[in-house]
C-alpha atoms as a PDB file:
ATOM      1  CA  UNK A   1      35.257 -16.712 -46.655  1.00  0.00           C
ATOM      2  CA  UNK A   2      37.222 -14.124 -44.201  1.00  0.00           C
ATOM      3  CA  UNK A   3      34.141 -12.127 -44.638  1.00  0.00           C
ATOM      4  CA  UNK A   4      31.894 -14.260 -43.400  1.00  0.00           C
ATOM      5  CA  UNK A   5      33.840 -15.525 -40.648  1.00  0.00           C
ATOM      6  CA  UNK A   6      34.177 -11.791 -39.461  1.00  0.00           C
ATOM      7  CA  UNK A   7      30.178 -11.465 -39.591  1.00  0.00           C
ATOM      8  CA  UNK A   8      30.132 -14.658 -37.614  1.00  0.00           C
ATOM      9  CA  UNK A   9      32.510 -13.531 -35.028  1.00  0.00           C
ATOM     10  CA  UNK A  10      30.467 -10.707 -35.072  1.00  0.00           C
ATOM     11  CA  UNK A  11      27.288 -12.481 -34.220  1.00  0.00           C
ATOM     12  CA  UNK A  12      29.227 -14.444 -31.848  1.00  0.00           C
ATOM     13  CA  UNK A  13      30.320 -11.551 -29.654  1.00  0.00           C
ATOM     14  CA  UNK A  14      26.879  -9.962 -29.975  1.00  0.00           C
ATOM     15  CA  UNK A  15      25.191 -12.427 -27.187  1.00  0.00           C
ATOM     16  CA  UNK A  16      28.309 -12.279 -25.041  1.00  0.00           C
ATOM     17  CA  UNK A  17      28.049  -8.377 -24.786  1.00  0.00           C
ATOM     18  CA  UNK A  18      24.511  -8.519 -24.039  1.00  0.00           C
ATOM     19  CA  UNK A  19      25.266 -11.451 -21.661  1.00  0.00           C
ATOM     20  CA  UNK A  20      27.737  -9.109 -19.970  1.00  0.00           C
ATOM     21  CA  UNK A  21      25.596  -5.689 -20.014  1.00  0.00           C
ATOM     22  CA  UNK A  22      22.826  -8.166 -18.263  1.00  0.00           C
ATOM     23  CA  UNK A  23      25.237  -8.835 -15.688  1.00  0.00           C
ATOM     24  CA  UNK A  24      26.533  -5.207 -14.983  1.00  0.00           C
ATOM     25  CA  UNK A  25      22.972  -4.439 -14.485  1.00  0.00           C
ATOM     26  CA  UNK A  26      22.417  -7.554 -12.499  1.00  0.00           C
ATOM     27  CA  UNK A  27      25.218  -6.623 -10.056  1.00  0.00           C
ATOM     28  CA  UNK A  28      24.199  -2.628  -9.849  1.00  0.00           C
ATOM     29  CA  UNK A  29      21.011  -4.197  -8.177  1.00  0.00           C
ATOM     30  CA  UNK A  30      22.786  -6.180  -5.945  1.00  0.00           C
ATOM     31  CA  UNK A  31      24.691  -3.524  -4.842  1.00  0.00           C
ATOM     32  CA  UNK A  32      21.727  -1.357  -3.465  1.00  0.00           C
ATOM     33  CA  UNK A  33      21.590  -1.740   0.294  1.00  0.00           C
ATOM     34  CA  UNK A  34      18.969  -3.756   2.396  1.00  0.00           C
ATOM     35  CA  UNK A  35      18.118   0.143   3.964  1.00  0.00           C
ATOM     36  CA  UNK A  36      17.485   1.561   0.494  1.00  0.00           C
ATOM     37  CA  UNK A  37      14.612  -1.150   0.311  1.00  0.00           C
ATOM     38  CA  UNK A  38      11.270   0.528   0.432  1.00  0.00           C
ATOM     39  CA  UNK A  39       8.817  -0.019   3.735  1.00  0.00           C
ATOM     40  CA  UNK A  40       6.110  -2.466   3.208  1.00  0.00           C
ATOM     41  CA  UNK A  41       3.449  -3.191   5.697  1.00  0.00           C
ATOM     42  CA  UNK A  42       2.730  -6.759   5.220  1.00  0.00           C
ATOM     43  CA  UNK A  43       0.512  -6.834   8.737  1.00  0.00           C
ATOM     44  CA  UNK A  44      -2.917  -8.529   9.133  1.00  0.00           C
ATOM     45  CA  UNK A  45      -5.666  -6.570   8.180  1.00  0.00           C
ATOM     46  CA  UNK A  46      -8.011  -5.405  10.713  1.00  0.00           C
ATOM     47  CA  UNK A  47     -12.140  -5.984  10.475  1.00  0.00           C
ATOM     48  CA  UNK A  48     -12.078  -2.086  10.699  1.00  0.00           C
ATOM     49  CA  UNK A  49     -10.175  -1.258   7.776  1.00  0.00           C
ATOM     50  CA  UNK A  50     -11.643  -4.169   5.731  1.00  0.00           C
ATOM     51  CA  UNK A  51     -15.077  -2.139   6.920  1.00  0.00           C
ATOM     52  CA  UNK A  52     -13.790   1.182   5.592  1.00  0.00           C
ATOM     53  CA  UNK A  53     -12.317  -0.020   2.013  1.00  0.00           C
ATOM     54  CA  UNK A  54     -15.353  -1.702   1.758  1.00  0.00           C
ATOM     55  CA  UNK A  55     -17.333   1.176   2.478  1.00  0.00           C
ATOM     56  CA  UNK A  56     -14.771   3.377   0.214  1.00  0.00           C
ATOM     57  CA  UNK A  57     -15.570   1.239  -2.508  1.00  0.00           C
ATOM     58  CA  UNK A  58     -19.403   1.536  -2.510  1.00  0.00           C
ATOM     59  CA  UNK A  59     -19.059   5.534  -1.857  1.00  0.00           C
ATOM     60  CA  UNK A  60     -17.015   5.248  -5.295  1.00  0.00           C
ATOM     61  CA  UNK A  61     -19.555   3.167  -6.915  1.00  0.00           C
ATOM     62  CA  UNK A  62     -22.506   5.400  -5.733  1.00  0.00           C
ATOM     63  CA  UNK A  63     -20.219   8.696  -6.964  1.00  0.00           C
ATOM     64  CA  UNK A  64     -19.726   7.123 -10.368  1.00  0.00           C
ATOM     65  CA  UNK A  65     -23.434   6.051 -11.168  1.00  0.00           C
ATOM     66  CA  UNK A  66     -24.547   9.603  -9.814  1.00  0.00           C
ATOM     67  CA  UNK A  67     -21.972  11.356 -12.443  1.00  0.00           C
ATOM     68  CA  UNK A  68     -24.065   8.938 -15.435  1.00  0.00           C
ATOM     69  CA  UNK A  69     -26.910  10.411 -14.550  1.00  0.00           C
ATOM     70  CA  UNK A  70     -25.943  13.829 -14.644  1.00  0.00           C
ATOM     71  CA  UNK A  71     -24.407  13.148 -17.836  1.00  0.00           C
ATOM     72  CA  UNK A  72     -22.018  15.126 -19.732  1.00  0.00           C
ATOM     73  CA  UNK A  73     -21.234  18.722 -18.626  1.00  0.00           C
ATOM     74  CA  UNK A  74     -21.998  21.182 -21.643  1.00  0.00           C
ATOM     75  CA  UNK A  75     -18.900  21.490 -23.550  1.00  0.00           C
ATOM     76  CA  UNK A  76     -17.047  18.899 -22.485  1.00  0.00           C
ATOM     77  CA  UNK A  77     -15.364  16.870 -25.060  1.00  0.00           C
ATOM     78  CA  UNK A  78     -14.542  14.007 -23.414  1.00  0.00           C
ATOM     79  CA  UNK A  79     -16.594  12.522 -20.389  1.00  0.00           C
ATOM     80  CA  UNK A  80     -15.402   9.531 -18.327  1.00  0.00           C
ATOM     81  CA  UNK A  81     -17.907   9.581 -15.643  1.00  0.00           C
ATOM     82  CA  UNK A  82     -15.233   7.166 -13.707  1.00  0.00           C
ATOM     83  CA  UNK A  83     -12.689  10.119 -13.296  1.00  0.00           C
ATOM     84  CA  UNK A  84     -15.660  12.254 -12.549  1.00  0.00           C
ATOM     85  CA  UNK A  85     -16.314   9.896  -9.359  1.00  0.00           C
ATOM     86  CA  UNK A  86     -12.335   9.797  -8.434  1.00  0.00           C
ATOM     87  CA  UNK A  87     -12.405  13.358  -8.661  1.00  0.00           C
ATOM     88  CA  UNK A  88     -15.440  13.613  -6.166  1.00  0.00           C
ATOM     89  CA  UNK A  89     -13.823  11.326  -3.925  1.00  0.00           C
ATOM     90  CA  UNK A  90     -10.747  13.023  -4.084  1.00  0.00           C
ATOM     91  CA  UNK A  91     -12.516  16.394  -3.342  1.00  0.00           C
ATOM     92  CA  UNK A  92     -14.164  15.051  -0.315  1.00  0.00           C
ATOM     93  CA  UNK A  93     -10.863  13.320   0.977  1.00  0.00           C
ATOM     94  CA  UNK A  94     -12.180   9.649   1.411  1.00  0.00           C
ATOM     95  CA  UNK A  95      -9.584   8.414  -0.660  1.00  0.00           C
ATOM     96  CA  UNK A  96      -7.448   5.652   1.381  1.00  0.00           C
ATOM     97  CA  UNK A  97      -4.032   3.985   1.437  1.00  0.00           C
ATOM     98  CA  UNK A  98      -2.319   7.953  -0.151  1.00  0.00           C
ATOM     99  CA  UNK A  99      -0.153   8.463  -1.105  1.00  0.00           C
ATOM    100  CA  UNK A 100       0.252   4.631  -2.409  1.00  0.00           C
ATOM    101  CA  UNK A 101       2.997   2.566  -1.047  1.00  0.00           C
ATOM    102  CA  UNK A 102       3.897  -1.055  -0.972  1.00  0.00           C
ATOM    103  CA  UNK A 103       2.669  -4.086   0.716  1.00  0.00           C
ATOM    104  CA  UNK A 104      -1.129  -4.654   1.205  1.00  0.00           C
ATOM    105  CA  UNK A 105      -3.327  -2.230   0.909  1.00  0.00           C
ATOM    106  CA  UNK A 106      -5.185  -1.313   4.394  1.00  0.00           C
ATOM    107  CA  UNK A 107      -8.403  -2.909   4.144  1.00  0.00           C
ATOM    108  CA  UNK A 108      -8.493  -4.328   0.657  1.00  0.00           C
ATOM    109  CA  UNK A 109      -8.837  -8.024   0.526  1.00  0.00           C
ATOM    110  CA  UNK A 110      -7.611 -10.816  -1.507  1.00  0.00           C
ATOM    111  CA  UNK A 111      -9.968 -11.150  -4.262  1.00  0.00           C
ATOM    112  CA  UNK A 112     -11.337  -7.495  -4.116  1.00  0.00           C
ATOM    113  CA  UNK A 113     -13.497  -6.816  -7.195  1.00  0.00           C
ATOM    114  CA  UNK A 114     -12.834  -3.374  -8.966  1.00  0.00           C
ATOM    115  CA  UNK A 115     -15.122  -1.975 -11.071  1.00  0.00           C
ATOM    116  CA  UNK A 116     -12.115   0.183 -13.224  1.00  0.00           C
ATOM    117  CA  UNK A 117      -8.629   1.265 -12.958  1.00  0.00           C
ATOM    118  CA  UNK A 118     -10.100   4.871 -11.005  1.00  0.00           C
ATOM    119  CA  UNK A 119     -11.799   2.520  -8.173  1.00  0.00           C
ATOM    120  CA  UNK A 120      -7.929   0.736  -7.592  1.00  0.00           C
ATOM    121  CA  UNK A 121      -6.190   4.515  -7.116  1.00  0.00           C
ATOM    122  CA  UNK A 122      -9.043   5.469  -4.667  1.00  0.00           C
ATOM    123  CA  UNK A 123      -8.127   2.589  -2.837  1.00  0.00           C
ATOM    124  CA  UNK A 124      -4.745   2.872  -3.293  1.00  0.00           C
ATOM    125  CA  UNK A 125      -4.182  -0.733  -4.791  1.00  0.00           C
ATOM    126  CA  UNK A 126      -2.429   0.781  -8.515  1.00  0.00           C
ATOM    127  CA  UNK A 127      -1.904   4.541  -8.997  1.00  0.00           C
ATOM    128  CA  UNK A 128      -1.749   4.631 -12.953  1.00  0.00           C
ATOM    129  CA  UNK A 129      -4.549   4.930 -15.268  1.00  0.00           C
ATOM    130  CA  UNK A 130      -3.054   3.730 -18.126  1.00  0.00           C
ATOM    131  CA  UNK A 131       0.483   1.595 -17.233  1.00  0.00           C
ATOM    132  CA  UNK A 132       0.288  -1.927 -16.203  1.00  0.00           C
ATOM    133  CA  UNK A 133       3.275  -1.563 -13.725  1.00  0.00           C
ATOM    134  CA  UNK A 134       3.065   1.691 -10.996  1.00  0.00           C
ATOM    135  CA  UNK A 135       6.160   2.332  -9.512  1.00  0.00           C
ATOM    136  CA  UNK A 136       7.904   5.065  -6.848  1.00  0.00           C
ATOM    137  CA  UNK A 137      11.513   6.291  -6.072  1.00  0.00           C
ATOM    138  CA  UNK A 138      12.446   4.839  -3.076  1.00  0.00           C
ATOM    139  CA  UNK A 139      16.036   6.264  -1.950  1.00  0.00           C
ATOM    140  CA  UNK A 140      16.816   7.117  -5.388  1.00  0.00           C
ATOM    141  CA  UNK A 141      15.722   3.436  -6.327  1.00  0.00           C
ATOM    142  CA  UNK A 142      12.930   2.573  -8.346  1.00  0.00           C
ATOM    143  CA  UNK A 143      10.572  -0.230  -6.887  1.00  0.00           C
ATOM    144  CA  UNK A 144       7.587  -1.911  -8.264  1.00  0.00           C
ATOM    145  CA  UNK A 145       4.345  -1.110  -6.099  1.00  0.00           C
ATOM    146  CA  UNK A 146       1.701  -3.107  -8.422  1.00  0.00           C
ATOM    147  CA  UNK A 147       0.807  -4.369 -11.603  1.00  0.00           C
ATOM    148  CA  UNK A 148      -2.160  -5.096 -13.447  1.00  0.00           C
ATOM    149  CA  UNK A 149      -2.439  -8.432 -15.908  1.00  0.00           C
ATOM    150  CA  UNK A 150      -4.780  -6.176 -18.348  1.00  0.00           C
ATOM    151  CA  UNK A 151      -4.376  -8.939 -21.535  1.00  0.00           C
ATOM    152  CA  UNK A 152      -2.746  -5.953 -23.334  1.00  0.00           C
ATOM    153  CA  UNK A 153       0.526  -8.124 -24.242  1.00  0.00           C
ATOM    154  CA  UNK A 154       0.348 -11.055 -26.712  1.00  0.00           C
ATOM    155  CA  UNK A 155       2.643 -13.117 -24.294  1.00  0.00           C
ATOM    156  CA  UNK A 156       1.173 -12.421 -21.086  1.00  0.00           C
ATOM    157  CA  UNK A 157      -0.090 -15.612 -19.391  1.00  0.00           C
ATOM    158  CA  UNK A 158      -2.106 -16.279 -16.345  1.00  0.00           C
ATOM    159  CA  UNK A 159      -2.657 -19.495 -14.681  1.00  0.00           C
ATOM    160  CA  UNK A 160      -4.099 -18.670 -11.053  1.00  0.00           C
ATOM    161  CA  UNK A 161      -1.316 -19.292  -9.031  1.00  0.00           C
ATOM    162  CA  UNK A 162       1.373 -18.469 -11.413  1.00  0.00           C
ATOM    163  CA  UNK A 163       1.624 -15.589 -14.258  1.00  0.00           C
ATOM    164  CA  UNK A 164       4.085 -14.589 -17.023  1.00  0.00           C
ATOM    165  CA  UNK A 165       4.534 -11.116 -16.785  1.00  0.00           C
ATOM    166  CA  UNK A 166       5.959  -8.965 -20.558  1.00  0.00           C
ATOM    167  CA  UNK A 167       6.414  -6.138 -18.589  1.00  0.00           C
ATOM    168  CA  UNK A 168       5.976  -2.801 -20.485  1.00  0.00           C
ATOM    169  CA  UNK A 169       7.347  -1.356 -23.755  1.00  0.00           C
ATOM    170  CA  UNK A 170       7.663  -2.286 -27.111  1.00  0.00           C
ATOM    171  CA  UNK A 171       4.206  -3.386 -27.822  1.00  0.00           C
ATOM    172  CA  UNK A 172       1.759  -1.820 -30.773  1.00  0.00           C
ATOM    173  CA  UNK A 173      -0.647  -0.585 -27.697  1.00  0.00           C
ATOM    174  CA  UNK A 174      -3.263   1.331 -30.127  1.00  0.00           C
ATOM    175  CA  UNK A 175      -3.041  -0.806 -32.975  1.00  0.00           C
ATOM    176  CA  UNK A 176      -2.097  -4.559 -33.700  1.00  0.00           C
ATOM    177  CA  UNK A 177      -1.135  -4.876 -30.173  1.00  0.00           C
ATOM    178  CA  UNK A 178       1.633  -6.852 -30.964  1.00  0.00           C
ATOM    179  CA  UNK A 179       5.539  -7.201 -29.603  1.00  0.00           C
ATOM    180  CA  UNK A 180       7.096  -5.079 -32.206  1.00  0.00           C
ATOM    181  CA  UNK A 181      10.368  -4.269 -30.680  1.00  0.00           C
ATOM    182  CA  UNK A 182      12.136  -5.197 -27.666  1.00  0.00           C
ATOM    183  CA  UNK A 183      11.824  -3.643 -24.182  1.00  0.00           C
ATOM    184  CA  UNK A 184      14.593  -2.061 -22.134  1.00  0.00           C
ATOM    185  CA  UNK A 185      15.716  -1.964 -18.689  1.00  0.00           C
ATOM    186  CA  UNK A 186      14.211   1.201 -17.329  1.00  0.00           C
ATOM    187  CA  UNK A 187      11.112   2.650 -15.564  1.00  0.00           C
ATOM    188  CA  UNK A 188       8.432  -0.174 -14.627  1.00  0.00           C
ATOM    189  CA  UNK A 189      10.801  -3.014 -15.784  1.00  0.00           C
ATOM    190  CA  UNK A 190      13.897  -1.665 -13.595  1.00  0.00           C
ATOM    191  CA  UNK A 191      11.657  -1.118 -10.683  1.00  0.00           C
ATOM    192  CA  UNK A 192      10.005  -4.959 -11.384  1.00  0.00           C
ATOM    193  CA  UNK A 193      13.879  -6.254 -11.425  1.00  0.00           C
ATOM    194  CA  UNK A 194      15.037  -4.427  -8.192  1.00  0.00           C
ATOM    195  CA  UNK A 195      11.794  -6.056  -6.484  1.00  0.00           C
ATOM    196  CA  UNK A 196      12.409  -9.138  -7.918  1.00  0.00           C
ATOM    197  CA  UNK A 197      16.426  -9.001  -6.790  1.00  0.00           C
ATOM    198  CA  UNK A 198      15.282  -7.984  -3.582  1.00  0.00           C
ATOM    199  CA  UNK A 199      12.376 -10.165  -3.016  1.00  0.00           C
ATOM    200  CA  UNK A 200      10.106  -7.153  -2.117  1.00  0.00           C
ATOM    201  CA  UNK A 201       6.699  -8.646  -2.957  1.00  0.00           C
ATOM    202  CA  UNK A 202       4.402  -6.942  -5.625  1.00  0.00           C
ATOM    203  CA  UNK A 203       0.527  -6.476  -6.121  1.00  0.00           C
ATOM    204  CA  UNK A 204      -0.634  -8.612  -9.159  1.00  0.00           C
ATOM    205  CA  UNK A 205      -4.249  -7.052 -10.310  1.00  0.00           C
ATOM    206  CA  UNK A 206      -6.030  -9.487 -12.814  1.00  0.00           C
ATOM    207  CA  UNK A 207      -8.322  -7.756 -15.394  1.00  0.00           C
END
């Protein structure tokens, strides 16, 4: 009997230690300063930029479907004609919105189709090929710039106006793509929290 009323003391102090550690992390965002926050512009866009990312986006499409019909270089391995065409835009310096910051994109319209994740980091909308959350230090704080709502978590949910967001971590990416353990407070998820505590607004990408 004293034994297991020791492992259920046990279990009962478990939650309240987490419950505290949630807190302690709570408060340590709190206590960054409203002039640590990172600069978003949030201004109208302009029929000149919307011109440009448009025109951005079609250079990228034209670069992409020129590197198919090239086809693969001899001896390359692997060939992703999409980094081919981010490269090529990149070389020729018509990529917009670098180095990516927060807020809205110049130019790039609500409801802006993307071909693939290379076409979003030419137009500086989401700067990571792989990660569904792209963050930046921001006076030694980390702050959410974007994420994209790929389907890759078994819990994600969108309804339109509303989303449920896993966040990243813990999840069987390359094979049954299932939660498998639990995710923890740092990179992409710290930087979604401090935006969140903050109320700095985030780019939602839908796949």
């Amino acid at each position: 009997e004293e034994a297991e009323e020791a492992e259920g003391a046990e279990e009962a102090a478990m939650p309240k230690a987490q419950a505290a550690a949630n807190k302690d992390e709570a408060d340590k965002r709190l206590a960054i300063a409203s002039a640590n926050v990172p600069p978003a512009n949030f201004k109208p866009l302009t029929e000149k930029e919307v011109l440009l990312a448009r025109e951005t986006l079609r250079a990228y499409s034209n670069a992409k479907a020129a590197a198919i019909t090239k086809g693969k270089p001899e001896g390359c391995k692997v060939f992703r004609p999409d980094h081919v065409a981010r490269q090529t835009m990149q070389d020729q310096n018509k990529m917009i919105n670098q180095p990516i910051g927060w807020g809205i994109p110049r130019g790039v319209e609500v409801g802006t189709r993307f071909p693939d994740r290379s076409s979003l980091i030419v137009l500086g909308v989401h700067k990571e090929t792989m990660r569904g959350i792209a963050s930046s230090l921001c006076h030694q704080h980390r702050w959410a710039q974007s994420i994209v709502m790929s389907g890759g978590y078994e819990n994600d949910e969108d309804q339109g106006d509303s989303c449920e967001y896993t966040g990243e971590g813990g999840n069987d990416f390359l094979g049954s793509g299932v939660q498998t353990n639990d995710q923890k407070l740092t990179g992409g998820n710290e930087a979604l929290a401090n935006c969140i505590t903050h109320r700095i607004p985030v780019r939602v990408v839908r796949k």
